[in-house]
Protein backbone atom coordinates (compact mmCIF):
# COMPACT_ATOMS: atom_id res chain seq x y z
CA UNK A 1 32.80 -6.39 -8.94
CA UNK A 2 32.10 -8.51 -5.58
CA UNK A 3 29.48 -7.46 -2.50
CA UNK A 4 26.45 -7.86 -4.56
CA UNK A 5 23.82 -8.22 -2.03
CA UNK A 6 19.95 -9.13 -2.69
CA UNK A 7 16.92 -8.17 -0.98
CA UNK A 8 13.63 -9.30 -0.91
CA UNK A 9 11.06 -6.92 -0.32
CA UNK A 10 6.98 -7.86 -0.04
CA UNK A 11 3.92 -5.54 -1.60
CA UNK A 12 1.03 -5.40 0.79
CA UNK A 13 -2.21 -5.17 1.51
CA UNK A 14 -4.44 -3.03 3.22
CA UNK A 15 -6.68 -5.41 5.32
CA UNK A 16 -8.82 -2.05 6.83
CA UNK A 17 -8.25 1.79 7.24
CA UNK A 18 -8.54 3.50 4.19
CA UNK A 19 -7.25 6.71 3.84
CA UNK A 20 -6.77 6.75 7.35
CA UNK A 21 -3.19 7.12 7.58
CA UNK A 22 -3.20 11.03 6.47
CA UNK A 23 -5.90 11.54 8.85
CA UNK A 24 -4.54 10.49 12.14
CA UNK A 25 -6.06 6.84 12.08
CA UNK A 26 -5.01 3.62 13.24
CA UNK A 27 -4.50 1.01 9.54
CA UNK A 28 -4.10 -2.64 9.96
CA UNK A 29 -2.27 -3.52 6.59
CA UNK A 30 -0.21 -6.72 5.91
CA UNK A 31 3.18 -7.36 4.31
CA UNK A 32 2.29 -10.30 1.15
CA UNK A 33 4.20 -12.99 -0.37
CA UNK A 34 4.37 -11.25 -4.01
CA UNK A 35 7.53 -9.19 -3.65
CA UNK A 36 10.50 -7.32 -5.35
CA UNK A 37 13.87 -8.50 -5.77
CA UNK A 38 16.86 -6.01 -5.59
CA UNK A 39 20.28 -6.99 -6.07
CA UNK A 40 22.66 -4.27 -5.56
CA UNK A 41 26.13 -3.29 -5.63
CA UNK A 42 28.59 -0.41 -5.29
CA UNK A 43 30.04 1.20 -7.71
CA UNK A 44 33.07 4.58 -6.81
CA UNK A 45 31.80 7.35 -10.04
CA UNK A 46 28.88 9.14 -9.00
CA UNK A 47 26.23 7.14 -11.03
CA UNK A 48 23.11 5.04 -10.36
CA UNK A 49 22.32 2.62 -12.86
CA UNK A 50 18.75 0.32 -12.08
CA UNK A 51 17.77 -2.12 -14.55
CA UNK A 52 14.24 -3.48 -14.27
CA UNK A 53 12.05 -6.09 -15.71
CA UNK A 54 9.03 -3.87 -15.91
CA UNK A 55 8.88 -2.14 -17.86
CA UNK A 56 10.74 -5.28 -19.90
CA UNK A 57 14.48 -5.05 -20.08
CA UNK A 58 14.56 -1.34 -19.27
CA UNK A 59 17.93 0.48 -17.67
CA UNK A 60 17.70 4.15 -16.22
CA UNK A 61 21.05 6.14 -15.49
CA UNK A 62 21.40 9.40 -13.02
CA UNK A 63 23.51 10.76 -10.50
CA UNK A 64 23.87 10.31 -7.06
CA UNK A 65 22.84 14.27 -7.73
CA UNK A 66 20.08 13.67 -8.94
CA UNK A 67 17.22 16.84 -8.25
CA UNK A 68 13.31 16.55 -8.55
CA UNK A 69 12.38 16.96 -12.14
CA UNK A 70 15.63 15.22 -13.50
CA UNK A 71 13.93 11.78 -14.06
CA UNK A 72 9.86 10.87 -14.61
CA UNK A 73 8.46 7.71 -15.11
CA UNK A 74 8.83 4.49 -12.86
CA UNK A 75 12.48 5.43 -12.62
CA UNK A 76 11.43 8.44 -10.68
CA UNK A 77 10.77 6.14 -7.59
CA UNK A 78 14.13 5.01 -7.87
CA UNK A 79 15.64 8.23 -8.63
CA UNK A 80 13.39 9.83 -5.73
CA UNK A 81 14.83 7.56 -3.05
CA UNK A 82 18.33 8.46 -4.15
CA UNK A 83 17.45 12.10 -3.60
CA UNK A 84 15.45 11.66 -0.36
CA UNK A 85 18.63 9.16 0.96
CA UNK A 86 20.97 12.59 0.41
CA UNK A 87 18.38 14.93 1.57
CA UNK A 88 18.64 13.06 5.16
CA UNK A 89 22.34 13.21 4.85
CA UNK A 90 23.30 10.21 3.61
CA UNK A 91 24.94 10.76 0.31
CA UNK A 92 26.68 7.90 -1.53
CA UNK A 93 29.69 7.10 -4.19
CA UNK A 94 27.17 5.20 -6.59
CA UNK A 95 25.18 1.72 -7.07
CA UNK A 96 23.95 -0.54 -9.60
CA UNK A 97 20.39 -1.41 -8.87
CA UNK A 98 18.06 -4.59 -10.37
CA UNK A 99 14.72 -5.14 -10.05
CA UNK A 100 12.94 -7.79 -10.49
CA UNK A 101 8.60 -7.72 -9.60
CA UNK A 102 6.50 -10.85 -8.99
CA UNK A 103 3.42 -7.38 -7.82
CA UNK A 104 1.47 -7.07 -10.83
CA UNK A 105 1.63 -3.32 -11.93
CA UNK A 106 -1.25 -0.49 -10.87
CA UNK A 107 -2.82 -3.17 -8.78
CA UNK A 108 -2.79 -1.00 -5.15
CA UNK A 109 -0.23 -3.92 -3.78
CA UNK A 110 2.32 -0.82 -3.16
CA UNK A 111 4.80 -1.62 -5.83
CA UNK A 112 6.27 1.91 -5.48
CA UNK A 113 6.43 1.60 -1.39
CA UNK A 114 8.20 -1.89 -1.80
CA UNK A 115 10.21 -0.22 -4.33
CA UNK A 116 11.50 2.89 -2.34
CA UNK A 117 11.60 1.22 0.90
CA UNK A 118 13.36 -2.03 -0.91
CA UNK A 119 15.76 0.38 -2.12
CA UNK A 120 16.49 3.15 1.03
CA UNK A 121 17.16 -0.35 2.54
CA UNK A 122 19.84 -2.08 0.20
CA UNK A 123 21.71 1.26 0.04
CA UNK A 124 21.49 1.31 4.09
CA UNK A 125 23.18 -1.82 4.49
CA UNK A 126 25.71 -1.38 1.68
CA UNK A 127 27.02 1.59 3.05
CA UNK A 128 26.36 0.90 6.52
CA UNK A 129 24.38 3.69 7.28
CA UNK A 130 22.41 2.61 10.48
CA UNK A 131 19.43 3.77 9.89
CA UNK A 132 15.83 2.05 11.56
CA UNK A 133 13.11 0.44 10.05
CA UNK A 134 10.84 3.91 10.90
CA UNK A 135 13.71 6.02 8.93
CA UNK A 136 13.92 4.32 5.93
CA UNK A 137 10.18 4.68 5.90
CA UNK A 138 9.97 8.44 6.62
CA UNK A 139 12.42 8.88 3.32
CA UNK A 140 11.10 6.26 1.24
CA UNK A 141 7.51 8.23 2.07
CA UNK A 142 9.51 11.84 1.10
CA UNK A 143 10.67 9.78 -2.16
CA UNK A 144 7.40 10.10 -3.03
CA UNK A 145 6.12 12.90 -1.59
CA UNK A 146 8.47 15.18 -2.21
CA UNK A 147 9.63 13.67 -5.48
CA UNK A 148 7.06 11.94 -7.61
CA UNK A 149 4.78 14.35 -6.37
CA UNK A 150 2.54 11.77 -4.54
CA UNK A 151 1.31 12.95 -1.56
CA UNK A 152 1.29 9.45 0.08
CA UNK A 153 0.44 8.29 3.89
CA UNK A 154 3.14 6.42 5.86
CA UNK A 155 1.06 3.21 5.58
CA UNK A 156 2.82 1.44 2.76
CA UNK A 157 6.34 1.57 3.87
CA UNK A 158 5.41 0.78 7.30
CA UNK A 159 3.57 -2.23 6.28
CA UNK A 160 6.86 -3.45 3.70
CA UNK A 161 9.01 -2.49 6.46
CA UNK A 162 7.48 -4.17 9.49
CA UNK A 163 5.77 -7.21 8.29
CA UNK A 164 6.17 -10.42 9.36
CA UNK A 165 5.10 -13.79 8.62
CA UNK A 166 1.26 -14.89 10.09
CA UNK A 167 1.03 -11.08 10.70
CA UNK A 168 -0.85 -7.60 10.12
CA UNK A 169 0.76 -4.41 11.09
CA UNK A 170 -1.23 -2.17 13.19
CA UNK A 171 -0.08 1.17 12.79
CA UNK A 172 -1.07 4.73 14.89
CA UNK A 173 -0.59 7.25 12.72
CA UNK A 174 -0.93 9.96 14.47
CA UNK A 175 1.51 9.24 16.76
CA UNK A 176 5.27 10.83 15.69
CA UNK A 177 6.75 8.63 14.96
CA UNK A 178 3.99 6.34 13.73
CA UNK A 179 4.12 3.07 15.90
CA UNK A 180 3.60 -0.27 14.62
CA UNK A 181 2.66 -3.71 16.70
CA UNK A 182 2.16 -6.72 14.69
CA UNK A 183 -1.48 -8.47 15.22
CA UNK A 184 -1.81 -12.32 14.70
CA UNK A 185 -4.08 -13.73 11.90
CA UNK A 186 -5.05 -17.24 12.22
CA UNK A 187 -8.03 -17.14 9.12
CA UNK A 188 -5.72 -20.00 7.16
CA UNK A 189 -6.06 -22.25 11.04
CA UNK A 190 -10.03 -21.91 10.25
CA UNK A 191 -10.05 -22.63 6.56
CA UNK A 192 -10.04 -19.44 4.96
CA UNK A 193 -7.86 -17.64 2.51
CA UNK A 194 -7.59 -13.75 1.64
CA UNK A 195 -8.46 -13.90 -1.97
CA UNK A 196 -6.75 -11.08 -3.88
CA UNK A 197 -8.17 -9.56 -7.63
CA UNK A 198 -5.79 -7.65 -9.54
CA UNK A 199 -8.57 -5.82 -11.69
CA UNK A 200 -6.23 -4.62 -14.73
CA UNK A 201 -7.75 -1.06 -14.01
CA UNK A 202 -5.42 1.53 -14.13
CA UNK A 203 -4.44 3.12 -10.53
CA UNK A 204 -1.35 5.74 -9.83
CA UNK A 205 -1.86 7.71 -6.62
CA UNK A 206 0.43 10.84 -8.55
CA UNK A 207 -3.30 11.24 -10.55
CA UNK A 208 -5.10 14.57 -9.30
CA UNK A 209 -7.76 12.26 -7.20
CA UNK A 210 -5.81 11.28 -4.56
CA UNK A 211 -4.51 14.74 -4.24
CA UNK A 212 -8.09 15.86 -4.18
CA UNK A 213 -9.20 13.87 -1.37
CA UNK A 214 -6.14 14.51 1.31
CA UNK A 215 -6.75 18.31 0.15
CA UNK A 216 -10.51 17.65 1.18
CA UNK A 217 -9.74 15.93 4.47
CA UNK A 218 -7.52 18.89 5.36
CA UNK A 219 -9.51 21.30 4.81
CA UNK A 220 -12.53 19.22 6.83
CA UNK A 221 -10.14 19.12 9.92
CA UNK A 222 -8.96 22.53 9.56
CA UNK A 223 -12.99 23.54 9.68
CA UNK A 224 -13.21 21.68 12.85
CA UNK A 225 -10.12 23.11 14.60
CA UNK A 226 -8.29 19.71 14.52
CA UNK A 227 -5.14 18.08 14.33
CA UNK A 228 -6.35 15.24 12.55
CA UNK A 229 -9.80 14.45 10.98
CA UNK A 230 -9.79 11.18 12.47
CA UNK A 231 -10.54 13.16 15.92
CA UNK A 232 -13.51 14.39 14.77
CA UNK A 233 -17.05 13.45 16.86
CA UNK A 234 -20.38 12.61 15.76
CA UNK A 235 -20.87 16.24 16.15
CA UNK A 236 -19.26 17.12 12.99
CA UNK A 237 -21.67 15.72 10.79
CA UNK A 238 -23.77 18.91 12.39
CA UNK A 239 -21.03 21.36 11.83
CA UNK A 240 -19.64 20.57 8.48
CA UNK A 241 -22.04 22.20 6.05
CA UNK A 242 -20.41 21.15 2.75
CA UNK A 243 -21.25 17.73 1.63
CA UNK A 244 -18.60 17.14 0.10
CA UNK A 245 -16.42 17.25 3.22
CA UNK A 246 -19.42 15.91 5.38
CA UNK A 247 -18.70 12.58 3.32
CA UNK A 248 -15.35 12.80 3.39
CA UNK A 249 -15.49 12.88 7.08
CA UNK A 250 -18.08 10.56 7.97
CA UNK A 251 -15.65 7.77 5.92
CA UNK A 252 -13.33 8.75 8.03
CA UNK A 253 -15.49 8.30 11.07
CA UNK A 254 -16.73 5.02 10.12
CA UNK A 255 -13.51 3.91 8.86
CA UNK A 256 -12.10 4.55 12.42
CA UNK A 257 -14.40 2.47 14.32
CA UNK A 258 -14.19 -0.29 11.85
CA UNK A 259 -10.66 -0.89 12.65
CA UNK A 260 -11.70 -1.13 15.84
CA UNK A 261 -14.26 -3.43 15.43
CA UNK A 262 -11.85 -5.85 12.86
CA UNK A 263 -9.07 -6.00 15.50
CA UNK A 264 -11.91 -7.43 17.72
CA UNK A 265 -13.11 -9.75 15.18
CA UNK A 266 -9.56 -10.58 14.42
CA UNK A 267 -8.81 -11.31 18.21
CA UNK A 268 -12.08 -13.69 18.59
CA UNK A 269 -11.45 -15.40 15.36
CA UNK A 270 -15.15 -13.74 14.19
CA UNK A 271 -14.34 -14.07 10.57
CA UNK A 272 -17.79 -13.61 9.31
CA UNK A 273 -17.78 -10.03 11.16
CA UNK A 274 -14.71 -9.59 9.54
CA UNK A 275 -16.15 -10.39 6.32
CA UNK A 276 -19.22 -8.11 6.96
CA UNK A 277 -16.66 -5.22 8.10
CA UNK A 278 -14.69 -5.13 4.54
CA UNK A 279 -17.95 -5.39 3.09
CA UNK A 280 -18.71 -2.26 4.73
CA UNK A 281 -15.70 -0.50 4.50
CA UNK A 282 -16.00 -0.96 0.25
CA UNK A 283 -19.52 0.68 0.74
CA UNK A 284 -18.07 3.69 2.52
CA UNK A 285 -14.86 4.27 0.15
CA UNK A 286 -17.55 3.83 -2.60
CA UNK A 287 -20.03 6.18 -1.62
CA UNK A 288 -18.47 8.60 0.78
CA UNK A 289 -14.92 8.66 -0.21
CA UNK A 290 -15.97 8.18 -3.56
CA UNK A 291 -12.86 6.24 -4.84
CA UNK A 292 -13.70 3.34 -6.45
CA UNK A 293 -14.36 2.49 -10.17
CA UNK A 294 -16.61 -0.30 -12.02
CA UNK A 295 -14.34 -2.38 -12.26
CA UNK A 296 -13.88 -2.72 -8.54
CA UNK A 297 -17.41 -3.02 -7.45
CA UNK A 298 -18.25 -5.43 -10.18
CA UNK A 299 -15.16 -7.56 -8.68
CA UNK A 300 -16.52 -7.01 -4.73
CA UNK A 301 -20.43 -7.91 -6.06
CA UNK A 302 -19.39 -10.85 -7.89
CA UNK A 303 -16.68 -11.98 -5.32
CA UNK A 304 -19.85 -11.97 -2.53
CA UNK A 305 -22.07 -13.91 -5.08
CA UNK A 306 -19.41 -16.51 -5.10
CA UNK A 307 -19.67 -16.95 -1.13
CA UNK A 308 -17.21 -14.88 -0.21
CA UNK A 309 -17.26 -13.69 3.40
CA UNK A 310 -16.71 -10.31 2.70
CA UNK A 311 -15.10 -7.98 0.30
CA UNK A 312 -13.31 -4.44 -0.46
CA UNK A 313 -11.34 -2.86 -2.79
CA UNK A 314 -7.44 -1.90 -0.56
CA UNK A 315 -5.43 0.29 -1.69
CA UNK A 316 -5.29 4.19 -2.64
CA UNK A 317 -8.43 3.30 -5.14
CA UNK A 318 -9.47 4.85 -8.51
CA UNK A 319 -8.48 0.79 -9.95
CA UNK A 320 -6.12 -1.72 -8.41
CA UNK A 321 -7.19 -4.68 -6.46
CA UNK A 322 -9.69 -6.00 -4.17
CA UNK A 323 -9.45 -8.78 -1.18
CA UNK A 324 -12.05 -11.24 -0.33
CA UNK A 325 -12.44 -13.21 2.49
CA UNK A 326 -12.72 -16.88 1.00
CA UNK A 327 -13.30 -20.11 2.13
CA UNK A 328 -10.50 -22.48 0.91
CA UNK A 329 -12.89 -24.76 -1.43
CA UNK A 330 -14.28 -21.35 -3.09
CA UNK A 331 -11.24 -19.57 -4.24
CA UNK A 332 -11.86 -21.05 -7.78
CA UNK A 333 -15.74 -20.02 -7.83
CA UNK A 334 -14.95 -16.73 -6.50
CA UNK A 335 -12.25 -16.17 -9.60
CA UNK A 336 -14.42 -17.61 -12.29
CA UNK A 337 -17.67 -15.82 -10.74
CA UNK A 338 -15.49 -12.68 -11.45
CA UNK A 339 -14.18 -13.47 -14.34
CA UNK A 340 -17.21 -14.39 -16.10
CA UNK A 341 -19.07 -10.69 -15.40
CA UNK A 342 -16.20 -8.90 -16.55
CA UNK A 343 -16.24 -10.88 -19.72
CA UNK A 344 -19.87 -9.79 -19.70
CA UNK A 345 -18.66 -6.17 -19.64
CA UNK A 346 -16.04 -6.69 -22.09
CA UNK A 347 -13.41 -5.77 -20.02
CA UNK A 348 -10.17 -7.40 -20.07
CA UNK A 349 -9.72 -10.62 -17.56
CA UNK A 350 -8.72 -9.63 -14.25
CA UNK A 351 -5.53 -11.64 -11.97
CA UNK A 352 -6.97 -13.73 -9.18
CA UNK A 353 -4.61 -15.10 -6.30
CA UNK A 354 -3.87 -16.04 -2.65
CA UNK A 355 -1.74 -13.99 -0.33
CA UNK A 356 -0.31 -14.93 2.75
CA UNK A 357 1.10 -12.38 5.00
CA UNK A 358 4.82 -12.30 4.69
CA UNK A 359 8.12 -11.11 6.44
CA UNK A 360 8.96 -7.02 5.48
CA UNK A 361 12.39 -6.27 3.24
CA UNK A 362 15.22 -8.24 4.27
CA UNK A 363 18.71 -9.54 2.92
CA UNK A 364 18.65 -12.81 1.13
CA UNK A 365 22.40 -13.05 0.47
CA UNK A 366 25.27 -11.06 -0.24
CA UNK A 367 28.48 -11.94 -2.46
C-alpha cells in the first residue's frame, strides 16, 4: 500500500505557568527536540491498527467506531483521538498508525499531547481535512479530556502544535480561542543550556491529583465570582477562608506575575532573574500547589548546588522532570551532582539531557 506519510512531532516543556492554563493564565512553554515519529497510512475497512515501540513491539486494533471505554491503556490516547476526530465530524475509512518515542515515558515532556496532536494531524493531512493548528489542538485536548478521562489544559498541544525552532510559545488562555505568539530565546547566544532531568518517578495526569487541584481552583474562582482564578486580586487572600484554596490561589497569583516577570527577563537577556524565577516558581508548586514529590526537589536542590541558575520541576507534577538553567561547562556537574544524592536515597538513576526548542508536528515525507 503507497501514501505512507511520516510526521515528526516534538514533546515540550513548560519553561513557566504552572497550572495556569485551566485558570485563565498566560504559559510560556517550548516545543523540544525529543519527539515522536508517526508514519501513517490509509487503509478502506473500518479499522485502526497503531503499532508502538513503547510499550516494546506492542500493536492495538479498534474501529474507526471506537466509544470511550472500548480501549484503556496508552492505546487509549490513540483510540481517544480517533473518537474526538469523529466527534468534530470528521470520520474516516481507516489507518495504520506507528509510533516510534525518543520522550522518555511519565517524564511531564507531554508524550500523550505529542501523541494526540501528532496523530489528529497525520489523519488531517491524509484525508485532507483542513483543519488549523488551534483545531487539532481543541480535539487532541477532548482526546483526553473527554476520553482518557484527563482533565488536561490546552497548554500541551498548543506548545507541540505551534513551536518553532529558537522559540517559546506564549499562550493566553483565557482568550477563546487560546492565542499563541512565539517569544525568542537567545540563552544558548550567552552560554547557557536548559538542562532537563527525567526523574524515573512515576507521573500520569489521569491520577485523582490532578483532578483534585483543577476541582480546587474551580471551586476558588467560583467563591470569588470569577471567570477564571487567574483574575483574582490580592484581595482574595482576605476573602478565601479555606486554606486549602487560599494556597491554591495564591500559586496562581504568583504564578501569574512570574510569567510576567520571565518574559521580561527573557526580553533583556536577564538569565540569572530567570534562573531565580523557576527557582521560585518550584517553591510555589511545592508548597502552595502542593504537587511535587522527593524525587523532584532532591533533583531542583542538587541541580542549584551544582551552579545551576535556577531550577523547577515543568510539567503536570506528582514525578516527571525538572529544567535547570545551566551554564554550558556545568551540564556534567549538574547530572552527576544529581545523580550522586539519588544514589544516596537509593532511588533508581535519573535521565539527564539538553533540549533545544524545536519546530511543532510537521510532515517529514510522504510515499
Amino acid at each position: 500500500m503507497t501514501d505512507v506519510r511520516q510526521w515528526t512531532v516534538p514533546g515540550r516543556v513548560n519553561l513557566i505557568g504552572e497550572h495556569l492554563d485551566y485558570n485563565g493564565g498566560p504559559v510560556l512553554p517550548m516545543a523540544i527536540d525529543r519527539s515522536l515519529t508517526i508514519k501513517v497510512r490509509p487503509r478502506d475497512d473500518s479499522i485502526v491498527n497503531v503499532w508502538t515501540d513503547r510499550p516494546a513491539s506492542t500493536k492495538a486494533t479498534f474501529p474507526t467506531t471506537v466509544q470511550p471505554g472500548d480501549v484503556d491503556d496508552w492505546a487509549a490516547y490513540a483510540a481517544g483521538t480517533v473518537w474526538s476526530l469523529a466527534e468534530s465530524g470528521h470520520p474516516f475509512p481507516g489507518a495504520d498508525l506507528v509510533i516510534e518515542s525518543s520522550l522518555p515515558s511519565n517524564s511531564g515532556l507531554s508524550s500523550s499531547a505529542a501523541l494526540t496532536c501528532g496523530i489528529a494531524s497525520a489523519l488531517d493531512n491524509l484525508f485532507d481535512f483542513g483543519l488549523g493548528r488551534t483545531d487539532l489542538a481543541l480535539i487532541a485536548q477532548r482526546a483526553e479530556s473527554g476520553y482518557v478521562g484527563a482533565p488536561v489544559g490546552i497548554m500541551d498541544q498548543l506548545a507541540v502544535l505551534y513551536g518553532e525552532a529558537g522559540h517559546a510559545v506564549l499562550i493566553d488562555t483565557a482568550a477563546s480561542p487560546p492565542t499563541t505568539r512565539a517569544i525568542p530565546i537567545s540563552w544558548e547566544d550567552d552560554g547557557l543550556i536548559l538542562q532537563v532531568i527525567a526523574t524515573g518517578a512515576h507521573h500520569s495526569l489521569a491520577d485523582g491529583e490532578y483532578a483534585a487541584r483543577r476541582d480546587e481552583c474551580e471551586r476558588a474562582a467560583a467563591e470569588l465570582g470569577l471567570t477564571w482564578l487567574a483574575e483574582a486580586g490580592l484581595d482574595a487572600m482576605v476573602t478565601l477562608t479555606d486554606e486549602t484554596l487560599k494556597a491554591r490561589t495564591r500559586h496562581v497569583l504568583t504564578e501569574t506575575a512570574r510569567v510576567r516577570a520571565a518574559l521580561n527577563a527573557v526580553n533583556r537577556r536577564a538569565w540569572t532573574q530567570l534562573g531565580t524565577i523557576f527557582t521560585a516558581s518550584h517553591e510555589s508548586l511545592r508548597d502552595d500547589f502542593q504537587v511535587s514529590c522527593p524525587e523532584l526537589d532532591v533533583a531542583v536542590e542538587a541541580a542549584l548546588e551544582a551552579g545551576a541558575l535556577g531550577a523547577r520541576m515543568t510539567g503536570g507534577g506528582f514525578g516527571g522532570s525538572v529544567i535547570a538553567l545551566v551554564p554550558l561547562e556545568g551540564v556534567a556537574t549538574v547530572r552527576e551532582k544529581v545523580e550522586a544524592r539519588y544514589d544516596s536515597h537509593g532511588w533508581g538513576r535519573p535521565e539527564s539531557f539538553v533540549v533545544h526548542a524545536a519546530a511543532g508536528a510537521h510532515l517529514v515525507s510522504e510515499s
